[in-house]
Protein backbone atom coordinates (compact mmCIF):
# COMPACT_ATOMS: atom_id res chain seq x y z
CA UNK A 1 -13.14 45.14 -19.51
CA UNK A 2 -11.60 45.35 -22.97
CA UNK A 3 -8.55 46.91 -21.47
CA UNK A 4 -7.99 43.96 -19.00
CA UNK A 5 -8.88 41.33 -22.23
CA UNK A 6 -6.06 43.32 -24.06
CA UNK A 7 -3.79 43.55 -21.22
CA UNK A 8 -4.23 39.41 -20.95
CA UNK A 9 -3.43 39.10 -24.29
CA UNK A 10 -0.73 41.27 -25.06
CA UNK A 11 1.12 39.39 -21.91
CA UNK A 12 0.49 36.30 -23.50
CA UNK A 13 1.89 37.02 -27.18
CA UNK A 14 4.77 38.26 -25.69
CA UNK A 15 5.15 35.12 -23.67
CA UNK A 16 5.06 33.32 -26.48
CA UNK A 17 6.81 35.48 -28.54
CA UNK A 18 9.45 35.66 -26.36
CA UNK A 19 9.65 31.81 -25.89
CA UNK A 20 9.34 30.87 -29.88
CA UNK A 21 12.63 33.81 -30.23
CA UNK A 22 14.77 32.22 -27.76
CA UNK A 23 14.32 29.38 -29.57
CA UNK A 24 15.55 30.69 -32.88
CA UNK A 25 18.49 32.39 -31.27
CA UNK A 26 19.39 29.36 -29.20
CA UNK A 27 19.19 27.72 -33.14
CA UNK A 28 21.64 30.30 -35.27
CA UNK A 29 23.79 29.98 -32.06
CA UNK A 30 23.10 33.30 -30.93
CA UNK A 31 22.04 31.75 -27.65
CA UNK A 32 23.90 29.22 -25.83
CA UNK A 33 22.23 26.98 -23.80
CA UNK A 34 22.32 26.90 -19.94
CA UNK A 35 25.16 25.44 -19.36
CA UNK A 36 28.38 25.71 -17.36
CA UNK A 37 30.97 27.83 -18.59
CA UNK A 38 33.74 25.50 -18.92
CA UNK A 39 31.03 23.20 -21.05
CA UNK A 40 30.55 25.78 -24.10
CA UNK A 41 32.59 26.02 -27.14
CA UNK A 42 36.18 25.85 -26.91
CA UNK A 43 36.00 24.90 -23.31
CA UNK A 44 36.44 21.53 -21.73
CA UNK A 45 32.92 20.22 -21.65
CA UNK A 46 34.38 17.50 -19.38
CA UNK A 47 36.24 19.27 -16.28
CA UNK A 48 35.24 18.00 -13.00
CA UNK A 49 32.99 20.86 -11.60
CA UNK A 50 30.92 21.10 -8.10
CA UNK A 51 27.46 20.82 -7.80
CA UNK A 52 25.31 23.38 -6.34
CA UNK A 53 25.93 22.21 -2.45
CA UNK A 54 28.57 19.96 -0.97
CA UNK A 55 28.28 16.37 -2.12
CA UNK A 56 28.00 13.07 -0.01
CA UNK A 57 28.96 10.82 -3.42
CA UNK A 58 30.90 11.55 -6.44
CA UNK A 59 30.10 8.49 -9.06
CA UNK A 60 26.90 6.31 -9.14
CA UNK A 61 27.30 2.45 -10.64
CA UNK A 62 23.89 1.35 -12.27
CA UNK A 63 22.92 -2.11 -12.45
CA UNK A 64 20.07 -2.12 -14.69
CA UNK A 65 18.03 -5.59 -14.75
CA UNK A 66 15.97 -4.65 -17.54
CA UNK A 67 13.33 -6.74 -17.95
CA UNK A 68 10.78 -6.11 -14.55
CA UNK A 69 12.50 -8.53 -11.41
CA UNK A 70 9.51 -10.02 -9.28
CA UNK A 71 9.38 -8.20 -6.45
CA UNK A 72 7.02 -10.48 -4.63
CA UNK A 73 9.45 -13.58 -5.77
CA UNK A 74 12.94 -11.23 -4.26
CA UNK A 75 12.41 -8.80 -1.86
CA UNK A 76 8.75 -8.00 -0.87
CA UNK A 77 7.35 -11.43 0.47
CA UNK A 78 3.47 -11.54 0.89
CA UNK A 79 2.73 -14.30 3.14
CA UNK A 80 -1.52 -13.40 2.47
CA UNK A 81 -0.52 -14.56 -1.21
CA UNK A 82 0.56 -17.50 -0.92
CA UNK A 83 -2.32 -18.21 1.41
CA UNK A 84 -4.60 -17.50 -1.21
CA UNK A 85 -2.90 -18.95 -4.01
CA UNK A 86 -5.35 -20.01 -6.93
CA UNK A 87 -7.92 -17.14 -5.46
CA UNK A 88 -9.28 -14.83 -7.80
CA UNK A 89 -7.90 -11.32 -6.94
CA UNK A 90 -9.90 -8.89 -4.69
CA UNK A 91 -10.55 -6.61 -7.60
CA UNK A 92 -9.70 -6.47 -11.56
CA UNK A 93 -5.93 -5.74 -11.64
CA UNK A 94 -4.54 -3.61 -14.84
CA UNK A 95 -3.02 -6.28 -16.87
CA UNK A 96 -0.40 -5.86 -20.28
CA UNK A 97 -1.00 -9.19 -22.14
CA UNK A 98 -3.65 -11.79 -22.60
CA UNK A 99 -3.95 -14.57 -20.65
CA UNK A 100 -3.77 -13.00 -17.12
CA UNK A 101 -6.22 -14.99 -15.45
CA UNK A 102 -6.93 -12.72 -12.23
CA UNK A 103 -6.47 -15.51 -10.20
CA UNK A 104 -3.28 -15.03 -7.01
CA UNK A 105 -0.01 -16.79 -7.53
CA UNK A 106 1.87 -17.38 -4.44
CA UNK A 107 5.90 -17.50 -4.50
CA UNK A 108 7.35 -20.94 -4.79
CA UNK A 109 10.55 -19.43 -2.98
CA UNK A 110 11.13 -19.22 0.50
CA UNK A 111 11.88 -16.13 2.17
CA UNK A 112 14.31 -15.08 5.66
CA UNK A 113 15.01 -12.57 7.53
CA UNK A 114 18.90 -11.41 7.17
CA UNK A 115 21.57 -9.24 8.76
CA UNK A 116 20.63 -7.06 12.11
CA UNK A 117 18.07 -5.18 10.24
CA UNK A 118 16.09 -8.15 9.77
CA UNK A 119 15.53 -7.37 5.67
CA UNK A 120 13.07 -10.76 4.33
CA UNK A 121 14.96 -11.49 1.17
CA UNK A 122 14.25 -14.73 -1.18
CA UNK A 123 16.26 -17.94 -1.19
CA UNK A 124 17.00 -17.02 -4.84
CA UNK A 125 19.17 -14.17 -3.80
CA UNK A 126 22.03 -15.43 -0.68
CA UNK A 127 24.51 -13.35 -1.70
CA UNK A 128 22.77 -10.20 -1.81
CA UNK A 129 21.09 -11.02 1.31
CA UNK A 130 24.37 -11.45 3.12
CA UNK A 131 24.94 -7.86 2.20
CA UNK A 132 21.24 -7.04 3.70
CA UNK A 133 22.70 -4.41 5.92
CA UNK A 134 24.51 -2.54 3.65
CA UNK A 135 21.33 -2.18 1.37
CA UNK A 136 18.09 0.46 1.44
CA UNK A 137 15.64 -1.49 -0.08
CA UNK A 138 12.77 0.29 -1.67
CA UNK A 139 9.73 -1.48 -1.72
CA UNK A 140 7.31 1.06 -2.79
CA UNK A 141 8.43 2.35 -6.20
CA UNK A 142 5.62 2.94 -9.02
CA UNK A 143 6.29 4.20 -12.61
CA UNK A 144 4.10 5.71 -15.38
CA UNK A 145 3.70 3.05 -18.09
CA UNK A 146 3.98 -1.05 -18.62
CA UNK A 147 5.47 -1.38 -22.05
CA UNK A 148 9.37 -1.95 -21.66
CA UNK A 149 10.63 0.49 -24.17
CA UNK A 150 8.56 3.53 -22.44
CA UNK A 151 9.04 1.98 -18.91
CA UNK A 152 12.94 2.28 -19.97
CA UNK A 153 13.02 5.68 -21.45
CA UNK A 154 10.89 6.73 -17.42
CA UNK A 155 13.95 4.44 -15.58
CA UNK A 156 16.69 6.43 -17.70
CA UNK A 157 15.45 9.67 -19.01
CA UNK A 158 12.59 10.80 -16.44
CA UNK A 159 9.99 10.58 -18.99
CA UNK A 160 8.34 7.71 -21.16
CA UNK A 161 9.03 9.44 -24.58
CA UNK A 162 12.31 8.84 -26.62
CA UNK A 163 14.88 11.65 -27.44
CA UNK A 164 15.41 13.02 -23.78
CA UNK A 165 19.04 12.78 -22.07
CA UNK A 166 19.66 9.80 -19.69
CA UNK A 167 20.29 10.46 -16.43
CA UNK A 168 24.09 9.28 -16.98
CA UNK A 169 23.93 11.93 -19.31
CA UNK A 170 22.52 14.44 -16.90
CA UNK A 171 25.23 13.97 -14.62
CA UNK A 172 28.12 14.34 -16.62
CA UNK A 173 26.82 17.83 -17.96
CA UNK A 174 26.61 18.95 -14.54
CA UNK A 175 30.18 17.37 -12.67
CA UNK A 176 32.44 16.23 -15.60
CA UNK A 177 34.72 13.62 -14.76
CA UNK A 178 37.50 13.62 -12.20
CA UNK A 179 39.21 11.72 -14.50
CA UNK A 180 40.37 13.36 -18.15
CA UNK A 181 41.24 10.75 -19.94
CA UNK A 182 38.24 8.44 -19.84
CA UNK A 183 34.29 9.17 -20.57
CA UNK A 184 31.94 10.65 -17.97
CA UNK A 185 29.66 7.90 -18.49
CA UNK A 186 30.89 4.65 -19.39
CA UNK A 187 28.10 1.68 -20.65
CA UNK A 188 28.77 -1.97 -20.27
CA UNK A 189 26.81 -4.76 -21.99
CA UNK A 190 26.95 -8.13 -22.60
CA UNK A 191 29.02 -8.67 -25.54
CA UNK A 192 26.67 -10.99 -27.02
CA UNK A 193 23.77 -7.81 -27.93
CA UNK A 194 21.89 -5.25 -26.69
CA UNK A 195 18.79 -5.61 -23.79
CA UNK A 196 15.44 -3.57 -24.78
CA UNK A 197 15.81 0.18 -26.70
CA UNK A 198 19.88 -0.69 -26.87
CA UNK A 199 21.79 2.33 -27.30
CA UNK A 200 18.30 5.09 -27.21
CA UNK A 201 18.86 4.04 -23.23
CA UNK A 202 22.16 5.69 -22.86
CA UNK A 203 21.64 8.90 -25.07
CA UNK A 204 22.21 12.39 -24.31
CA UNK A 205 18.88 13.48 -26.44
CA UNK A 206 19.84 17.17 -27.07
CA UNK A 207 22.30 17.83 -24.48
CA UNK A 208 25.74 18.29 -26.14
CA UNK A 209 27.08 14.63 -27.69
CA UNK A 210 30.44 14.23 -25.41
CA UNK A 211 27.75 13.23 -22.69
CA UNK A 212 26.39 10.58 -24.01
CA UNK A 213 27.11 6.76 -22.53
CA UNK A 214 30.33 5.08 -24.31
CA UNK A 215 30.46 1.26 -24.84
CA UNK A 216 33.26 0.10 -23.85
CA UNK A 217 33.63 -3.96 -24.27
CA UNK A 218 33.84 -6.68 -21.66
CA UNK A 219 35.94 -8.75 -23.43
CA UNK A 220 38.89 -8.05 -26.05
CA UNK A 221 39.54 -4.69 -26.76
CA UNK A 222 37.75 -2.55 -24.41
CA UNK A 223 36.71 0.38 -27.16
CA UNK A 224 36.34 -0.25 -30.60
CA UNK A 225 38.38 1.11 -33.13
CA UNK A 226 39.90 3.09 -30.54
CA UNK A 227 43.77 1.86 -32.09
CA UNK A 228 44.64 2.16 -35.80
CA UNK A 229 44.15 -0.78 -37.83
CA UNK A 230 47.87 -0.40 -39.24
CA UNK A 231 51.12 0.18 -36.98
CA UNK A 232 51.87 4.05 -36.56
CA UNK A 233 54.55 5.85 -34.95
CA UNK A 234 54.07 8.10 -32.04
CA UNK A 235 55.25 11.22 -33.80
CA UNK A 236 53.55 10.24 -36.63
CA UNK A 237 50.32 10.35 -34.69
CA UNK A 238 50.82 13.16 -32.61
CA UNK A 239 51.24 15.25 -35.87
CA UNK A 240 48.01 13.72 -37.34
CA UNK A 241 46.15 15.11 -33.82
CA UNK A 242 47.70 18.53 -33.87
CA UNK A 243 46.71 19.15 -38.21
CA UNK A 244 43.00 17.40 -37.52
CA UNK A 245 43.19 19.87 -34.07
CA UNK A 246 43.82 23.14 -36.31
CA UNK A 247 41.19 21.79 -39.35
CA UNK A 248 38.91 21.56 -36.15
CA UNK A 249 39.55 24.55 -34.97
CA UNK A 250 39.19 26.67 -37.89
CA UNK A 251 36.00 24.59 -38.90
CA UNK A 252 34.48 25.64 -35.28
CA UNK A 253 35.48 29.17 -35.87
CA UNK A 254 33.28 29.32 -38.87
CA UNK A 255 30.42 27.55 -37.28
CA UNK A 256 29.92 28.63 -33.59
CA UNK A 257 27.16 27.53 -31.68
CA UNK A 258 27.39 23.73 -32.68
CA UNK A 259 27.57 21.57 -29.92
CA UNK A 260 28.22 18.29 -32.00
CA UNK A 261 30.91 19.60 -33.55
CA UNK A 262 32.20 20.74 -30.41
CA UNK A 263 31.65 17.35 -29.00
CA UNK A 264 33.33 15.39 -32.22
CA UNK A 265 36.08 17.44 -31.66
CA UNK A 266 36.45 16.70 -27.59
CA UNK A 267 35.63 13.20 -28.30
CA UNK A 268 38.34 12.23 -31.09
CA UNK A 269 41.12 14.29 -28.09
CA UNK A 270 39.46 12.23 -25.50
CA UNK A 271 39.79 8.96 -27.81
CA UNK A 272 43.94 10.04 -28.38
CA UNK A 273 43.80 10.16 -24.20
CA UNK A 274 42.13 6.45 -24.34
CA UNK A 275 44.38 4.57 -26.08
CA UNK A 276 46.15 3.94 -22.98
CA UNK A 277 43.85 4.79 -20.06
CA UNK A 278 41.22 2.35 -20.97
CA UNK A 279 43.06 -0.84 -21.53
CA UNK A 280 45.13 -0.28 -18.62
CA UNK A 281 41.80 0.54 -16.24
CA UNK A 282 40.49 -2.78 -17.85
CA UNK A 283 42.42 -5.21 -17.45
CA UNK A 284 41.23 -7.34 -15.25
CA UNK A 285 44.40 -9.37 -15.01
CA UNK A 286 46.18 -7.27 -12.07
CA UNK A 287 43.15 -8.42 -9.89
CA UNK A 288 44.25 -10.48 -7.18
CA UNK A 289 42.48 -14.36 -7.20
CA UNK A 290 40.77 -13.47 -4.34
CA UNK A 291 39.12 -10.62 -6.00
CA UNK A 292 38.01 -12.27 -9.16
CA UNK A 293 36.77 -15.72 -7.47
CA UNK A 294 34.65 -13.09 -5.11
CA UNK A 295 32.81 -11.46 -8.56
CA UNK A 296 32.95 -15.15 -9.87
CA UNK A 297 35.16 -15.15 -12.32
CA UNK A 298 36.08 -18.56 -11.68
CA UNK A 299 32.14 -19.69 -13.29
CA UNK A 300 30.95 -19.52 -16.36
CA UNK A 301 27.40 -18.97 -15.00
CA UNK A 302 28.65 -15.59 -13.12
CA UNK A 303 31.77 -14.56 -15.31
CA UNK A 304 30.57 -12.12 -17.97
CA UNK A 305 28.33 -10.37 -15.50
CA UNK A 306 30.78 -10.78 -12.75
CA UNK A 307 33.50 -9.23 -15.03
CA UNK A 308 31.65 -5.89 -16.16
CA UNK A 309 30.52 -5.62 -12.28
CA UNK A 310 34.42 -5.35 -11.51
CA UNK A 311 35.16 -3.13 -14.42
CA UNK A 312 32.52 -0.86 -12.80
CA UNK A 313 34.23 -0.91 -10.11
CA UNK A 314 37.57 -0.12 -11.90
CA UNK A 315 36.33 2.96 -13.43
CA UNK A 316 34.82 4.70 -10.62
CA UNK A 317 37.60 4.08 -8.74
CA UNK A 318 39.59 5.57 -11.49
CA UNK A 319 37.06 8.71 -11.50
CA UNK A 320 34.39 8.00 -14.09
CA UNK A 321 31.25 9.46 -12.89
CA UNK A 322 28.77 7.20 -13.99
CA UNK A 323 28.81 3.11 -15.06
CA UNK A 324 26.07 1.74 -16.00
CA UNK A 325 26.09 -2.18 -16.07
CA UNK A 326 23.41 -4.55 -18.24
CA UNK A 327 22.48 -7.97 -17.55
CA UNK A 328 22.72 -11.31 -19.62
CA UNK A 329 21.12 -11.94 -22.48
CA UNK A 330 19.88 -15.00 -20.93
CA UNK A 331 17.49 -16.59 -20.41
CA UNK A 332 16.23 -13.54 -23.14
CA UNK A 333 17.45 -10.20 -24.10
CA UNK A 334 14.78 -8.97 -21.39
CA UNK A 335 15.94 -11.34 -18.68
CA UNK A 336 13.60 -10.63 -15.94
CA UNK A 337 10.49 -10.31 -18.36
CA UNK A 338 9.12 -13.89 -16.60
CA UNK A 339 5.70 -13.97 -18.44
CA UNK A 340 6.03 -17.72 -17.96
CA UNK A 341 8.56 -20.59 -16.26
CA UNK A 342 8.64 -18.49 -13.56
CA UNK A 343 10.61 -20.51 -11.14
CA UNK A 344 12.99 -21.99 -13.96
CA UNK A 345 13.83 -18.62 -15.69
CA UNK A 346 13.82 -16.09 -12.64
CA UNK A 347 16.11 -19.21 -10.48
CA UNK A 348 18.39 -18.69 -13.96
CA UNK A 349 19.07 -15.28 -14.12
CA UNK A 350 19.35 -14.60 -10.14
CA UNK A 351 21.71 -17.52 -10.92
CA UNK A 352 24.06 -14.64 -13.33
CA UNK A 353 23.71 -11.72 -11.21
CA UNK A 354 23.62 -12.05 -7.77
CA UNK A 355 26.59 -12.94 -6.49
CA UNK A 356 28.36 -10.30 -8.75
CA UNK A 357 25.71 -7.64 -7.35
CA UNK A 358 26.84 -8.68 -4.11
CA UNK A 359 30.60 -8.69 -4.41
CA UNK A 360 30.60 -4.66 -6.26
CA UNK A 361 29.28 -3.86 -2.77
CA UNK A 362 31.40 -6.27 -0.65
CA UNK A 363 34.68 -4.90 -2.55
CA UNK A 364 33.87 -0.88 -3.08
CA UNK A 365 32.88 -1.35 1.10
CA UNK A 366 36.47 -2.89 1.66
CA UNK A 367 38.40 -0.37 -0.52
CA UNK A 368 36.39 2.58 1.67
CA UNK A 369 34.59 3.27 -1.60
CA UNK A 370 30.97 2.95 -0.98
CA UNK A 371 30.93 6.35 1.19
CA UNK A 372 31.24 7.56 -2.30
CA UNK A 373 29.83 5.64 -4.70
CA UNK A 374 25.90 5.33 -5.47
CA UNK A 375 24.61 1.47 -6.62
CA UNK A 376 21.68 1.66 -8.20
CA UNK A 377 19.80 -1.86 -8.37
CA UNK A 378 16.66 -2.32 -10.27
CA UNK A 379 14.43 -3.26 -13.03
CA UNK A 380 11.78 -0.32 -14.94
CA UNK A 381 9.14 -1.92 -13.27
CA UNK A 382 7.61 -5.36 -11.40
CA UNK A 383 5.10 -8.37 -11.62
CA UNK A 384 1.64 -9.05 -11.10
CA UNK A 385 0.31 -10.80 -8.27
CA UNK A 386 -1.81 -12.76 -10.50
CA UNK A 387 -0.80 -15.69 -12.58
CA UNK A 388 -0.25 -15.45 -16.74
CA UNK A 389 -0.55 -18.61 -18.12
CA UNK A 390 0.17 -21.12 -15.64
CA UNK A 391 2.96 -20.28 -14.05
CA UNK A 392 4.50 -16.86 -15.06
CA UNK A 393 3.45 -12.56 -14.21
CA UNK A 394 2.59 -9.83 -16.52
CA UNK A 395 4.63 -6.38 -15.95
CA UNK A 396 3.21 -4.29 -13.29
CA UNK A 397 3.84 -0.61 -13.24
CA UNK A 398 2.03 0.31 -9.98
CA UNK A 399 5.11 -1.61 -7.72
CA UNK A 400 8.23 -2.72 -7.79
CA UNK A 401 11.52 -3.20 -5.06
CA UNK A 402 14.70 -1.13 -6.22
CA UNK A 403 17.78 -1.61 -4.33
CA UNK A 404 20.27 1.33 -3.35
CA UNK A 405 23.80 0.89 -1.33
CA UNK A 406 26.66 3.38 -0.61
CA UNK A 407 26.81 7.13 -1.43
CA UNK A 408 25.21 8.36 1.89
CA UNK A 409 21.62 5.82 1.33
CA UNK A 410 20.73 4.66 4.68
CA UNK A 411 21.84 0.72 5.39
CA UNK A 412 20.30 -1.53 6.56
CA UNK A 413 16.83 0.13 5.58
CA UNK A 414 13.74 -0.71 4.02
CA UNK A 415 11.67 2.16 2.99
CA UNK A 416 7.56 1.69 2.09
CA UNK A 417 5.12 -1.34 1.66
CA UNK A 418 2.85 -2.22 -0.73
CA UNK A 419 -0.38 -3.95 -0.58
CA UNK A 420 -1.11 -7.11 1.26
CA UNK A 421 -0.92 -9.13 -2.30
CA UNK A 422 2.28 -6.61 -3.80
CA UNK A 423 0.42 -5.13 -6.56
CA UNK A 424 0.54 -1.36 -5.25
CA UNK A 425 2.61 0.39 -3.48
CA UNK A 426 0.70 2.00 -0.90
CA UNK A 427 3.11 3.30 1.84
CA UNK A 428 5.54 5.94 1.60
CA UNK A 429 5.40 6.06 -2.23
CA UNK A 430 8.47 6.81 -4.14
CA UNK A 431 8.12 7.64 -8.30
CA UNK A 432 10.96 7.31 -10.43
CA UNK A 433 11.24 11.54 -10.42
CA UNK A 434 11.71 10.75 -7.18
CA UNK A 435 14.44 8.44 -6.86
CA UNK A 436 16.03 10.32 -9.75
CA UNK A 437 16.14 13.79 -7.28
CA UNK A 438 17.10 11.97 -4.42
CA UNK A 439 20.27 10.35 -6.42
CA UNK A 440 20.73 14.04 -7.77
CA UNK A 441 20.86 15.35 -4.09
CA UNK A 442 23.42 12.99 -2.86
CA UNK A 443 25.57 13.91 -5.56
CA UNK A 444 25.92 17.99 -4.32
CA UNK A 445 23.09 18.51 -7.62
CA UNK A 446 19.92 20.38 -6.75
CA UNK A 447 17.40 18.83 -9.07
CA UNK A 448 15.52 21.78 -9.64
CA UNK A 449 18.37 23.98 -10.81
CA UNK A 450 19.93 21.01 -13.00
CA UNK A 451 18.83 22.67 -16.36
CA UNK A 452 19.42 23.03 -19.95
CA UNK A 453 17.67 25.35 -22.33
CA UNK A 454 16.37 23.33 -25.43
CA UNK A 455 13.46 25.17 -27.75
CA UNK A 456 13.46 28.14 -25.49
CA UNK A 457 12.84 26.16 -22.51
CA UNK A 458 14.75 25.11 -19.20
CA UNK A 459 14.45 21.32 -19.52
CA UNK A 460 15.10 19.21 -16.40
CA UNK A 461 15.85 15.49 -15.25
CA UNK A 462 13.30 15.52 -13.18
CA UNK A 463 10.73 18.36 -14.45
CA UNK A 464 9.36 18.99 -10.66
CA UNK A 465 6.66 21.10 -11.91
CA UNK A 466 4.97 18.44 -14.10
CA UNK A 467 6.18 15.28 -12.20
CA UNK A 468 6.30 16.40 -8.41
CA UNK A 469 9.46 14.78 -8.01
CA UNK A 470 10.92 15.35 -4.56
CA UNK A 471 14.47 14.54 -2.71
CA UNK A 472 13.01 11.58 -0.35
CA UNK A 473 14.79 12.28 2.57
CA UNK A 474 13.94 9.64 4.65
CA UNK A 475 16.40 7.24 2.34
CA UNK A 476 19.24 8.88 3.18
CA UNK A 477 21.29 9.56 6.48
């Protein structure tokens, strides 16, 4: 017996031991992390690269509605709740604020079938719905928290805590970019501020700095500070770039193993690259009329969103790998967070986003770019069945509707249910983990292998062994 107690415990030190020394090496640089080859010092952390099978899409376009979107105002219509409007709900629901009153709220918006597959979309969203058949609409996702920040950090990161890589992130360490002289993963907000946990949404947490999201602008200058402030000559420059090259590389000599270094370094080549690249890939002015009245361009209600949806579209097709595209700050810097004015507010912001939504389909279908390209619709959560207030709906992190389009998601499909009043999903449940692996899968990336080695461990996007996240086949064709 005391041999087996000592056997148990010597394997366990030297588990331990041999966890808490790969984290020291990993430290001193002794260690480099799990990466690709191409990715570690003195390589190019940013050459395209396969994934682990053969992909069906090669660039994913995020349109993040941060706030929580209705789902049983947009896409999941409940015709029992409106029936039983003003009813007190079945059971005690798991509220977020006070003043949830338990009591059913029925949509004020009318609902209709559209396209062959039939989808039941809202009256709030006609241009969306007129791409119905294009869409897989996913009425039965669920995340792990309703506070916005950590609902955020679960949307983006896989988990609810800051200080993890986004999934942008993710996928730029694993593929590069196609496309050398822009970012792997390009950001675009409204120039007016930032939406809920502003730039923490777009980190790369510990993976190496060049992954992280870069702003570039909607309007004027597309990256700051990205020309000098003072006229100089080419030559002049290009000598500046080759001495601040050598200081670089002599500084890395001395200090191996230091990714943000490495990634300054990349970054201020990659910013030389720009200077060109990005205001030519941004200007929207070589669009034809046709193009920009079809994002509405031509509105002042659709125009900023309309114009980053068209950049996104821009960029892939110029081989960024992933865009990720924010809402208005109207009618709130969470624009979809409709704890009250319900139909005023949520009849506001469809009023920004949907047509652009629509039209980044309509036009990556026509250029034969959606085979390739993943678009991501969705908020880090939904709403309450139950009224707050009078007339508005607490978050709800037990269901919510995310769209998906292109990049090999089935069309025309809607995938799970939720209950007969949309406050759980209950059919064919899909967690954010999930979604995350199955976007992971379409791009040629096995989720499970997708790792990087931080404190001695193999972290993941997904973490399958805590999460359970699993490729949901039946989204895709």
């Amino acid at each position: 017996m005391d041999a087996a107690r000592r056997r148990v415990l010597q394997s366990l030190g030297g588990g331990f031991g041999a966890l808490a020394l790969a984290g020291l090496l990993e430290h001193s640089g002794l260690l480099h992390p799990a990466m690709a080859a191409d990715a570690r010092p003195g390589g190019n952390a940013l050459a395209p690269r396969h994934g682990h099978f053969p992909a069906r899409a090669k660039a994913v376009i995020q349109l993040c509605q941060n706030g929580g979107p209705s789902q049983m105002d947009l896409f999941d219509h409940k015709p029992e709740l409106s029936k039983r409007n003003g009813q007190p709900h079945p059971e005690q629901v798991e509220v977020f604020q006070l003043g949830n009153k338990n009591v059913l709220l029925g949509t004020p918006f009318r609902f209709a079938k559209h396209g062959q597959c039939g989808m039941e979309l809202s009256e709030l969203i006609p241009h969306l719905a007129k791409v119905a058949d294009d869409l897989c609409l996913i009425r039965s996702m669920f995340t792990e928290n309703n506070n916005h920040p950590f609902a955020l950090n679960m949307l983006q990161t896989g988990k609810t805590f800051n200080g993890r890589p986004a999934m942008g992130s993710w996928i730029g360490y694993a593929l590069g970019t196609e496309n050398q002289d822009l970012p792997c993963y390009i950001v675009l907000r409204d120039p007016a501020g930032y939406n809920t946990s502003g730039k923490m949404v777009w980190s790369s947490g510990w993976l190496p700095a060049v992954y992280q999201g870069t702003e570039f602008s909607a309007t004027g200058s597309p990256v700051l500070h990205l020309n000098p402030a003072r006229a100089v000559s080419p030559d002049a420059q290009a000598r500046a770039r080759r001495f601040l090259q050598e200081l670089n590389a002599q500084h890395r000599d001395q200090h191996p193993g230091e990714s943000e270094l490495e990634a300054r370094i990349q970054n201020f080549e990659l910013a030389a690259r720009m200077q060109l690249t990005a205001t030519e890939v941004l200007d929207l002015k070589t669009e034809t009329e046709s193009t920009r009245k079809l994002y509405g361009l031509d509105n002042p209600a659709t125009a900023g969103y309309g114009a980053r949806c068209l950049m996104a579209r821009r960029l892939v097709e110029s081989g960024v790998r992933f865009v990720q595209v924010f809402p208005p700050l109207d009618p709130s810097f969470q624009p979809w967070d409709n704890h009250s004015n319900l139909k005023n507010d949520l009849r506001k912001i469809c009023g920004h986003v949907d047509q652009p939504s629509a039209a980044l389909i309509i036009d990556l279908k026509q250029r034969g770019l959606l085979d390739d390209v993943i678009v991501m619709w969705t908020g880090e959560f939904g709403r309450l069945p139950i009224t707050e207030g009078a007339d508005g709906r607490d978050h709800n992190r037990h269901a919510f509707s995310t769209l998906m389009a292109g990049g090999g998601f089935k069309a025309g499909h809607i995938h799970g249910a939720t209950d007969e009043f949309g406050y759980k999903s209950v059919e064919n449940r899909v967690s954010v983990p999930d979604l995350h692996a199955t976007i992971l899968n379409q791009l040629g990336i096995d989720h499970k292998k997708l790792t990087f080695t931080h404190n001695g461990r193999p972290e993941r996007l997904t973490d399958p062994d805590v999460t359970g996240a699993r490729v949901v086949q039946e989204l895709v064709s």
